[in-house]
C-alpha atoms as a PDB file:
ATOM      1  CA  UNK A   1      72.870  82.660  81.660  1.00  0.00           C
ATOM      2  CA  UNK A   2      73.534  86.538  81.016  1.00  0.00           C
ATOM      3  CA  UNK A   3      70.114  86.972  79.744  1.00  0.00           C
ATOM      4  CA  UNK A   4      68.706  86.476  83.416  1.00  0.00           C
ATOM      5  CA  UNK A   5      71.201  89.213  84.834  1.00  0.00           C
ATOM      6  CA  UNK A   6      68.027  92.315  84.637  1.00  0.00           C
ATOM      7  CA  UNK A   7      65.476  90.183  86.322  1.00  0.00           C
ATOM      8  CA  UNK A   8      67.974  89.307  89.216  1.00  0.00           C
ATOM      9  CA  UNK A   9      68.944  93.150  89.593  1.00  0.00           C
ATOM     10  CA  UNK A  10      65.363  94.112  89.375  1.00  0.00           C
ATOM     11  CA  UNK A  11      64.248  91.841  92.115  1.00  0.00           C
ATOM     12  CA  UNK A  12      67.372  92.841  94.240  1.00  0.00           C
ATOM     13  CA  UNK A  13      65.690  96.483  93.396  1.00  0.00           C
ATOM     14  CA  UNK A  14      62.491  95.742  94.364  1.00  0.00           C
ATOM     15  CA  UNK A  15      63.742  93.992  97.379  1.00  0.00           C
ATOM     16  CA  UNK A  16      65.390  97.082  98.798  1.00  0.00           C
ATOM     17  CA  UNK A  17      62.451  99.578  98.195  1.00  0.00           C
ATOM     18  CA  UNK A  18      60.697  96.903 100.032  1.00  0.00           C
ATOM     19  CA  UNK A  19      62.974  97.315 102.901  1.00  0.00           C
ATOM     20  CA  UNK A  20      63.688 100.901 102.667  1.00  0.00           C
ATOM     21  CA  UNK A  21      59.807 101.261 103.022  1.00  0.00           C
ATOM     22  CA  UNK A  22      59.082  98.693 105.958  1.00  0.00           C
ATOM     23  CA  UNK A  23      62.156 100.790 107.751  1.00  0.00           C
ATOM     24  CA  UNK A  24      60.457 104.101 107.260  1.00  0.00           C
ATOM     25  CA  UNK A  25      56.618 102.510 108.064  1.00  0.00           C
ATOM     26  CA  UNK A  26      58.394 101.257 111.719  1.00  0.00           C
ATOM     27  CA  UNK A  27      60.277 104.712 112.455  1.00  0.00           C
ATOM     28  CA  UNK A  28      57.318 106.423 111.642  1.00  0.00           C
ATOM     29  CA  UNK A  29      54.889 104.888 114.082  1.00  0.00           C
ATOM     30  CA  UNK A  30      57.360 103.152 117.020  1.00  0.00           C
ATOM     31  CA  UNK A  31      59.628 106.393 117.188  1.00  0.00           C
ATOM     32  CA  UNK A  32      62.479 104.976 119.333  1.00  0.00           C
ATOM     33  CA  UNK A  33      64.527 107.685 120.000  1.00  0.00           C
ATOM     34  CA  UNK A  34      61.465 109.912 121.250  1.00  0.00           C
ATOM     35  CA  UNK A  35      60.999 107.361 123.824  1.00  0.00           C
ATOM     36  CA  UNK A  36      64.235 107.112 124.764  1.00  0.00           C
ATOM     37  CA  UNK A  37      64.925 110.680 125.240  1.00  0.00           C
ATOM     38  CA  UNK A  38      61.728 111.362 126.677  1.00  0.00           C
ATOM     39  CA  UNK A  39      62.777 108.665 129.763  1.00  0.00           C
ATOM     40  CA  UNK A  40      66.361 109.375 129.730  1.00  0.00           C
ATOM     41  CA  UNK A  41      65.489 113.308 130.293  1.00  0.00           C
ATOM     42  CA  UNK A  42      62.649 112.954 133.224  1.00  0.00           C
ATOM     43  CA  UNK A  43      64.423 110.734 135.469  1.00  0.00           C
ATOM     44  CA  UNK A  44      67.897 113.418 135.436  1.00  0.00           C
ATOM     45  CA  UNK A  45      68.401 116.481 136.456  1.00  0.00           C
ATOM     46  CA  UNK A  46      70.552 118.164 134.248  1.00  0.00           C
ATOM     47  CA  UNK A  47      73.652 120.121 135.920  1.00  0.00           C
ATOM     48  CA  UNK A  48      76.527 121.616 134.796  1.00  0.00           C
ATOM     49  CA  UNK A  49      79.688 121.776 136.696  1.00  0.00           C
ATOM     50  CA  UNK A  50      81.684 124.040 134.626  1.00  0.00           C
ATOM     51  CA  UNK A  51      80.881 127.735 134.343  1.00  0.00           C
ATOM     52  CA  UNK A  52      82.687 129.740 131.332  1.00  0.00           C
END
């Protein structure tokens, strides 16, 4: 039926700002790439073997 077509592309709409919040709210407070860098960058020493 074409008259249900706005309430299935408002649900798909609310759907994604549903998603598009829950992925900001985990970003926000598990940071992964701070931890990651934070490990990766203690355990090397960083040395160049190239000089300009």
């Amino acid at each position: 039926m074409p008259q249900m077509a706005p309430l299935y592309w408002l649900y798909l709409f609310v759907f994604f700002l549903l998603m598009f919040l829950l992925f900001f709210m985990l970003n926000y407070f598990i940071k992964p790439f701070n931890n990651i860098s934070s490990i990766s960058y203690d355990n090397k020493i960083i040395s160049k073997s190239w000089k300009l």
